[in-house]
C-alpha atoms as a PDB file:
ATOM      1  CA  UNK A   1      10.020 -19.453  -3.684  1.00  0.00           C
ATOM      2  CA  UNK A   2      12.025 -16.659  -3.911  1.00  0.00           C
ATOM      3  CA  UNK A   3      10.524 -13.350  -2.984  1.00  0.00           C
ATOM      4  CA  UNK A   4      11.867  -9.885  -3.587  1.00  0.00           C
ATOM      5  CA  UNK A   5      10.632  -6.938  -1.135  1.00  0.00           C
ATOM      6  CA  UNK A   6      11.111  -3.305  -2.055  1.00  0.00           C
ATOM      7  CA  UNK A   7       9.651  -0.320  -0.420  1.00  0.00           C
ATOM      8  CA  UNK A   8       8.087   2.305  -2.910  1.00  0.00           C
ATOM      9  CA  UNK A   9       9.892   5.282  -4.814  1.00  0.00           C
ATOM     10  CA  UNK A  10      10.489   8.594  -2.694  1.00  0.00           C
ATOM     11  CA  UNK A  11       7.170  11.000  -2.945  1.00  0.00           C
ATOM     12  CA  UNK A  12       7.060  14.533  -2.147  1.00  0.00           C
ATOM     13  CA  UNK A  13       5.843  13.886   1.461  1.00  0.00           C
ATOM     14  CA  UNK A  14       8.959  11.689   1.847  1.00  0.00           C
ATOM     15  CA  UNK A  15      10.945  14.576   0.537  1.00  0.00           C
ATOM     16  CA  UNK A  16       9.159  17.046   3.373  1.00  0.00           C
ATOM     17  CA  UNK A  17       9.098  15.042   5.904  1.00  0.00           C
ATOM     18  CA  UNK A  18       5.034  14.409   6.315  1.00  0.00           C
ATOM     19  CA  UNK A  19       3.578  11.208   7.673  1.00  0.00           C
ATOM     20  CA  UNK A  20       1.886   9.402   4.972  1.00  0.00           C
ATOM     21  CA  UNK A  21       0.627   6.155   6.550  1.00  0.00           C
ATOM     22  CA  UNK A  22      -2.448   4.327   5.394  1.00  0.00           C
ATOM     23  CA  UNK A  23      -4.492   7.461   5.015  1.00  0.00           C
ATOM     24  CA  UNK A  24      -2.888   9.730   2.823  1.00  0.00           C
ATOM     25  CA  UNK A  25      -2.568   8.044  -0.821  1.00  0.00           C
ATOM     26  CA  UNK A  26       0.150  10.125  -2.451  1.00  0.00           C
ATOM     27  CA  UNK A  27       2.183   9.863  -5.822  1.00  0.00           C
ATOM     28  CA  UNK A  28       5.900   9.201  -6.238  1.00  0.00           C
ATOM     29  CA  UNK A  29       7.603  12.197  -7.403  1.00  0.00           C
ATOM     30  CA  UNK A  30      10.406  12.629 -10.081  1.00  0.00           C
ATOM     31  CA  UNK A  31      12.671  10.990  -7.639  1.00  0.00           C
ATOM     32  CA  UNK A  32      10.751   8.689  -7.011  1.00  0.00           C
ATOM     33  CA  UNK A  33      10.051   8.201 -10.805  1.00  0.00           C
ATOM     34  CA  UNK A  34      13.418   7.444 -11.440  1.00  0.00           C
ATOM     35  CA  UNK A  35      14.401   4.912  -8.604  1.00  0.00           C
ATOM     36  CA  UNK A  36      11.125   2.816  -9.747  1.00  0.00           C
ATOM     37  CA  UNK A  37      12.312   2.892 -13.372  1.00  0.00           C
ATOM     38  CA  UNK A  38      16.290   1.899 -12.075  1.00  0.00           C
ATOM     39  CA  UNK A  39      15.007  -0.850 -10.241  1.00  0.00           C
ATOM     40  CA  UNK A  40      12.860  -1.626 -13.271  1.00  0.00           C
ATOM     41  CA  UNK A  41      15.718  -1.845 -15.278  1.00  0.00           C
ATOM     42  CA  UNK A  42      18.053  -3.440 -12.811  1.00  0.00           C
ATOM     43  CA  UNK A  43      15.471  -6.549 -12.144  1.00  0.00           C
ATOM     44  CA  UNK A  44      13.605  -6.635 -15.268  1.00  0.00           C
ATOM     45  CA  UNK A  45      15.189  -9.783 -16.571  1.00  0.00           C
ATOM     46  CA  UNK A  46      14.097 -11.452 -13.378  1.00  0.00           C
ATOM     47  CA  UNK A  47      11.220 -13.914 -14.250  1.00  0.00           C
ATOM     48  CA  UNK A  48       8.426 -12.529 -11.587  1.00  0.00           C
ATOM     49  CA  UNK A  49       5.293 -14.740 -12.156  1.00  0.00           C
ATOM     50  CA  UNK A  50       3.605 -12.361 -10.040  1.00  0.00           C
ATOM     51  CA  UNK A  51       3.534  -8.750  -8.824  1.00  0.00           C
ATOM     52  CA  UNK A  52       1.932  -7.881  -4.968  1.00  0.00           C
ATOM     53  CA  UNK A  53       1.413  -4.269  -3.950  1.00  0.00           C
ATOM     54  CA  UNK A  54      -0.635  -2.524  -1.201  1.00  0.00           C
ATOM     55  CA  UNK A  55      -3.473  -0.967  -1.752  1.00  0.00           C
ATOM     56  CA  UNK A  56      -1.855   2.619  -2.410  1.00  0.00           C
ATOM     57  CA  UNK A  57      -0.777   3.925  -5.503  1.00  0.00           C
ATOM     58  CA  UNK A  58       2.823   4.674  -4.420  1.00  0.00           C
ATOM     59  CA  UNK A  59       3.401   1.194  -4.484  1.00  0.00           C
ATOM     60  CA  UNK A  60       1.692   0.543  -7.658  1.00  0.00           C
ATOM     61  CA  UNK A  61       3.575   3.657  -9.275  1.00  0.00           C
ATOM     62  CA  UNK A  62       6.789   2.119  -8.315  1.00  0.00           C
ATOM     63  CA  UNK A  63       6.225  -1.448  -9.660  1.00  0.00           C
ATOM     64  CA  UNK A  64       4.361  -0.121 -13.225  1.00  0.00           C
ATOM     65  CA  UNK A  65       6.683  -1.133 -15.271  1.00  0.00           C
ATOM     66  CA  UNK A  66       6.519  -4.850 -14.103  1.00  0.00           C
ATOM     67  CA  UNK A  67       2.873  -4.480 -14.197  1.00  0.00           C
ATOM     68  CA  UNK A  68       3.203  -3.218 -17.781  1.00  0.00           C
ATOM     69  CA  UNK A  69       5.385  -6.105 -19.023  1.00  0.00           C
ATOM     70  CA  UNK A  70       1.532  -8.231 -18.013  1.00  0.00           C
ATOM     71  CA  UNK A  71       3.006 -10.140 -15.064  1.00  0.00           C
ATOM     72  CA  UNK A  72      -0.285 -10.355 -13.148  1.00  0.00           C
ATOM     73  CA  UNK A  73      -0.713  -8.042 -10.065  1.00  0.00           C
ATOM     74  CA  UNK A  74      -2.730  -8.419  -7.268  1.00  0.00           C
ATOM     75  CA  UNK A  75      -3.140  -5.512  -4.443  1.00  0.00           C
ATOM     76  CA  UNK A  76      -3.438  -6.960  -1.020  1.00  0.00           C
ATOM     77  CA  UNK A  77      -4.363  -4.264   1.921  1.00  0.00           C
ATOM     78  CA  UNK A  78      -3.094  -5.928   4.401  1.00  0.00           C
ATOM     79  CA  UNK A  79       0.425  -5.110   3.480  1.00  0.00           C
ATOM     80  CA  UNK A  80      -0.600  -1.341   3.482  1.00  0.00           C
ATOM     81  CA  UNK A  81       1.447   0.736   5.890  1.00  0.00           C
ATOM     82  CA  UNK A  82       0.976   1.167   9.226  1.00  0.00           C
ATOM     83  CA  UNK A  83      -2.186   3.855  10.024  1.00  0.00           C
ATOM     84  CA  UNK A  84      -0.601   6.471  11.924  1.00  0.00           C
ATOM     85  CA  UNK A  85      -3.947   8.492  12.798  1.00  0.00           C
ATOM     86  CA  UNK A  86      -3.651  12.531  13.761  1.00  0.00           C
ATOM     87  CA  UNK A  87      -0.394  12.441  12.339  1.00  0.00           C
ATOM     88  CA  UNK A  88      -0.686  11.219   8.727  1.00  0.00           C
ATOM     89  CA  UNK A  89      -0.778  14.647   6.671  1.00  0.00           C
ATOM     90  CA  UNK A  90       0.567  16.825   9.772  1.00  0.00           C
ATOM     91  CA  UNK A  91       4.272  18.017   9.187  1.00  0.00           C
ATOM     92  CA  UNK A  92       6.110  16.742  11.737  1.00  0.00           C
ATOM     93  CA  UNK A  93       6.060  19.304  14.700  1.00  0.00           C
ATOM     94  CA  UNK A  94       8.628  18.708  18.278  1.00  0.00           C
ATOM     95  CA  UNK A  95       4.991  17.436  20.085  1.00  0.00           C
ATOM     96  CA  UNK A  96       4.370  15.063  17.062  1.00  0.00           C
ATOM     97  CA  UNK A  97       8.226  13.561  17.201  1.00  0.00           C
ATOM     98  CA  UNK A  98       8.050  13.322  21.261  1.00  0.00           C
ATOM     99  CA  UNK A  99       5.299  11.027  20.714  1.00  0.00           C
ATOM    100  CA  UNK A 100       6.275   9.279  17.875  1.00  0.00           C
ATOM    101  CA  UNK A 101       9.704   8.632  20.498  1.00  0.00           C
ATOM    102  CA  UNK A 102       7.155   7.824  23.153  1.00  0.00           C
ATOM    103  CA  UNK A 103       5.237   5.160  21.185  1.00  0.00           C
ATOM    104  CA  UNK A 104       8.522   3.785  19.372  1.00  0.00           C
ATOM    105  CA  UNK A 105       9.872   2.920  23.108  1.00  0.00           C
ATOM    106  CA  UNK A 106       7.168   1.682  24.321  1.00  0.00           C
ATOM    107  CA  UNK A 107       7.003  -0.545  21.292  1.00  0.00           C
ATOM    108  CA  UNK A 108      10.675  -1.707  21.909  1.00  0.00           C
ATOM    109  CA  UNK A 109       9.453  -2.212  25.963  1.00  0.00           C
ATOM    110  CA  UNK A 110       7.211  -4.586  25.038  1.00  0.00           C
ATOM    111  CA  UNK A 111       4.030  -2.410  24.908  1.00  0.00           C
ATOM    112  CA  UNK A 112       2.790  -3.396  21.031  1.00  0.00           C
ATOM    113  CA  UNK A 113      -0.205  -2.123  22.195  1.00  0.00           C
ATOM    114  CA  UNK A 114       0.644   1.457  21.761  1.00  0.00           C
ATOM    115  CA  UNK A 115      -0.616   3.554  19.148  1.00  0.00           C
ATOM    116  CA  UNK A 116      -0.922   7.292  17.991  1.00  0.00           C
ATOM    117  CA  UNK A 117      -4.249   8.859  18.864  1.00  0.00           C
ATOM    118  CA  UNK A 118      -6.579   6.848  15.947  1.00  0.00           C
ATOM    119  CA  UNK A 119      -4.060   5.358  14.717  1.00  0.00           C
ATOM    120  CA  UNK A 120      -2.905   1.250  14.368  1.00  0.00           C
ATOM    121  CA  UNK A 121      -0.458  -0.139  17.099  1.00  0.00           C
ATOM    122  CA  UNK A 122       1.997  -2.176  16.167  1.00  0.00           C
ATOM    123  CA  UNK A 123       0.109  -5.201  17.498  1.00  0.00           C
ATOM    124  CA  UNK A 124      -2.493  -4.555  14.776  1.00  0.00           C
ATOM    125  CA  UNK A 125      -0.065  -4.701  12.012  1.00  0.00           C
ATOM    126  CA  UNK A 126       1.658  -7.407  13.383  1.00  0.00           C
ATOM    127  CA  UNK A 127      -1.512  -9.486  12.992  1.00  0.00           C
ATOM    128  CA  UNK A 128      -2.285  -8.389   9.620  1.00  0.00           C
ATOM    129  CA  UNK A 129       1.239  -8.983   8.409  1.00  0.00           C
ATOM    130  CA  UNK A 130       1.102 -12.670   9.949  1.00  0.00           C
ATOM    131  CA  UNK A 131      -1.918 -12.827   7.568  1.00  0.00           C
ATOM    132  CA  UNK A 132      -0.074 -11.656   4.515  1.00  0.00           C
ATOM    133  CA  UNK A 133       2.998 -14.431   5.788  1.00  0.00           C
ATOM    134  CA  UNK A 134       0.214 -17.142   6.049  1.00  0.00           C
ATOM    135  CA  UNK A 135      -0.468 -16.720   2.510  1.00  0.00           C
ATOM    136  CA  UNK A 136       3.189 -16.624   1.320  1.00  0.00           C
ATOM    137  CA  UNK A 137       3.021 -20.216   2.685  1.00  0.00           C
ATOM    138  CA  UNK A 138       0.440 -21.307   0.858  1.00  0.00           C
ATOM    139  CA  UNK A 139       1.995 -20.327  -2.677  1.00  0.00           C
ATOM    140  CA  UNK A 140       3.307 -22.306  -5.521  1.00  0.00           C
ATOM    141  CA  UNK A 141       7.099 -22.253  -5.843  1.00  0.00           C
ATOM    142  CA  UNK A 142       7.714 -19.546  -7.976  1.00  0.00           C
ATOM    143  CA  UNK A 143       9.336 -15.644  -7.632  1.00  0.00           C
ATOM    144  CA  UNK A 144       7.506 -12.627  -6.093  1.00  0.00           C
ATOM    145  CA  UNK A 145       7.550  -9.059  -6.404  1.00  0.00           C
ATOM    146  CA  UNK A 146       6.459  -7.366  -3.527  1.00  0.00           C
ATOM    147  CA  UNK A 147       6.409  -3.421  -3.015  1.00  0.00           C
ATOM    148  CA  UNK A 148       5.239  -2.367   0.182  1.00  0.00           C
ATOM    149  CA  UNK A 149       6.283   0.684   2.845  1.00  0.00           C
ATOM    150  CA  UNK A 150       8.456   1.717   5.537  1.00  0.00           C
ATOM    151  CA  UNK A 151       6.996   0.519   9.168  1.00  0.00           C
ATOM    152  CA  UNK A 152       5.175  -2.131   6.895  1.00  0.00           C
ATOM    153  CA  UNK A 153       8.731  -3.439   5.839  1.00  0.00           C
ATOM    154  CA  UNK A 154      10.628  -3.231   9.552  1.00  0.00           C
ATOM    155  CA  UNK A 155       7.598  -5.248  10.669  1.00  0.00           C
ATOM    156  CA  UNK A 156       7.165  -7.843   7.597  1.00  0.00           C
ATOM    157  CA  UNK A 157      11.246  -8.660   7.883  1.00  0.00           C
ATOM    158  CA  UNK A 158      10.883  -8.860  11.491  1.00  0.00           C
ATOM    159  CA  UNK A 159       8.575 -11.765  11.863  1.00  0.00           C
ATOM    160  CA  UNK A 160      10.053 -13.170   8.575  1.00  0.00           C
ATOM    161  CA  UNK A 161      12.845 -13.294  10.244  1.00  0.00           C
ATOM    162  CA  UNK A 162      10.982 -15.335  13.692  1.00  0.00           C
ATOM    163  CA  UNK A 163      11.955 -12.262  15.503  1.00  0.00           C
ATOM    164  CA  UNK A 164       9.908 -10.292  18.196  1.00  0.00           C
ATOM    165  CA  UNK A 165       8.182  -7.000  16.748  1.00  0.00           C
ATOM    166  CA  UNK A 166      10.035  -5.117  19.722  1.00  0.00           C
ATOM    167  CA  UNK A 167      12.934  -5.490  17.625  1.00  0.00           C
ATOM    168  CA  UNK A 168      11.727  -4.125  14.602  1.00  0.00           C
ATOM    169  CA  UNK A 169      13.620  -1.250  15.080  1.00  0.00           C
ATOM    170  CA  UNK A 170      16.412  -2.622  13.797  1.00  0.00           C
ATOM    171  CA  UNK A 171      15.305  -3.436  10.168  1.00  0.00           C
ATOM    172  CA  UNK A 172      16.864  -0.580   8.056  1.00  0.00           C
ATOM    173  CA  UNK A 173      14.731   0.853   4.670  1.00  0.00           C
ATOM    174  CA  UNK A 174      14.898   3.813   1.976  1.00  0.00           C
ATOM    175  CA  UNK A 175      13.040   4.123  -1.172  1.00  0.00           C
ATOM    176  CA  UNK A 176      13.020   0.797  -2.884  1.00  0.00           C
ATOM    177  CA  UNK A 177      15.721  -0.494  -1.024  1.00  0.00           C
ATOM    178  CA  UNK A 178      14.974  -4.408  -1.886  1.00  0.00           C
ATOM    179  CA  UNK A 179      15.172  -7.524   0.278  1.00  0.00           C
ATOM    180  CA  UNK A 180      15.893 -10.871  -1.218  1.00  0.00           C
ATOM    181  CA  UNK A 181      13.844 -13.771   0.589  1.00  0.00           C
ATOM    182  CA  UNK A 182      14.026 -17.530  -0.082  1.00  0.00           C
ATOM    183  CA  UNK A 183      10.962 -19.263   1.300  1.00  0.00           C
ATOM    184  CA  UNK A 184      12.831 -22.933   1.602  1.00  0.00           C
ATOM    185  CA  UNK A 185      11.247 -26.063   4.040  1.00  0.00           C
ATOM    186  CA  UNK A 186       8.752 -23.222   5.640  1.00  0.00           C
ATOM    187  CA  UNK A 187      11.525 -21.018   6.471  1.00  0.00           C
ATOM    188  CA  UNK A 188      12.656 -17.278   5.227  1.00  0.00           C
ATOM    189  CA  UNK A 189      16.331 -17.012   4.024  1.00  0.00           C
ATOM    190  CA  UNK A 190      17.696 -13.676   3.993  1.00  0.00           C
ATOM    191  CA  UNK A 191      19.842 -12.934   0.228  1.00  0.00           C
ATOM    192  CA  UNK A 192      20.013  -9.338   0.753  1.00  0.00           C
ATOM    193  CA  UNK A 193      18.938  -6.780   2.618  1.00  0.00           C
ATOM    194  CA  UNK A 194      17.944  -2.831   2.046  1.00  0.00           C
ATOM    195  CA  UNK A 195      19.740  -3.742  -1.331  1.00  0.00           C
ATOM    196  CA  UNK A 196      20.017  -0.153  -2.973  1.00  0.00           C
ATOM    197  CA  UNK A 197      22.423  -1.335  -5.878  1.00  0.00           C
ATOM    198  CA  UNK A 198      20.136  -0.520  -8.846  1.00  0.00           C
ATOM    199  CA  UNK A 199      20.445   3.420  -7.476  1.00  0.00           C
ATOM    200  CA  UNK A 200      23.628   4.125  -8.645  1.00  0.00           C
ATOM    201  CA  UNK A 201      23.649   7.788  -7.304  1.00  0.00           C
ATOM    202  CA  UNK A 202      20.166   8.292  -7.505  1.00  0.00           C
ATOM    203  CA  UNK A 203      19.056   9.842  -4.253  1.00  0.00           C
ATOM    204  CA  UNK A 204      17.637   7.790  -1.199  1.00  0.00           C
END
């Protein structure tokens, strides 16, 4: 199996800086528009037997094209982002970024636990992720399109990768930036990573 990852074209609340998360369902903007149509034409001659999104229309907005071409598509929610709860819609503020800072190293100590007020901790997401990994396992050989979103994507390569989610920090991502996965004798093979090659100037 080989299985191509992107995250979903910029929107304006990418552009401004608002949290998005599970609970705000926005559009891509023209930006956006055009890095879903470069990767479009970049990968197009790829044979995808099937396309996965999340549940939110950024990521199907970003993968239309494939969709259009009638590669099926399922949407599977439990590759939706992360839910960040008080903050998703709130422009970031210097109280909202000290605890976003606060959660992110507790995260990294070891506390997966924590979470923004209503929000998912990264535990959570962990285990709905390890669902979504479960299932990769259980597919036919064949090549995948997934488009997903930022924390979704840190955490996804992560354990993918049979690493700790206190590391997930380190997993790098911009508007479709893609990773290449080979699924080979039950274990993930890294081809690329963050690719942004298809941009060719466009902004990220």
């Amino acid at each position: 199996m080989l299985i191509h990852i992107l995250r979903h074209g910029e929107t304006t609340f990418n552009k401004l800086g608002i949290v998005q998360g599970s609970g705000v369902d926005t559009d891509l903007n023209e930006t956006g528009q055009e890095q879903a149509q470069a990767f479009y034409n970049h990968y197009k001659d790829l044979d995808f037997q099937l396309v996965v999104t999340s549940a939110l229309k950024r990521t199907h907005q970003t993968v239309a094209p494939f969709i259009a071409d009638g590669i099926p598509w399922i949407q599977m929610p439990d590759i939706n982002e992360i839910c960040w709860g008080e903050h998703e819609g709130v422009e970031s503020s210097p109280e909202t970024m000290a605890m976003y800072h606060y959660m992110i190293n507790e995260w990294q100590s070891g506390n997966l636990h924590a979470a923004i007020p209503g929000g998912e901790s990264a535990h959570q997401l962990g285990e709905r992720l390890q669902r979504f990994i479960d299932w990769l396992h259980t597919r036919p050989a064949e090549r995948l399109l997934v488009c997903a979103h930022g924390r979704t994507m840190r955490a996804l390569v992560t354990l993918m990768k049979a690493q700790p989610l206190t590391n997930m920090e380190g997993t790098r991502h911009v508007n479709t930036g893609c990773y290449i996965v080979r699924l080979e004798d039950g274990q993930f093979i890294f081809e690329a990573e963050n690719s942004v090659e298809h941009l060719n100037g466009i902004l990220v």
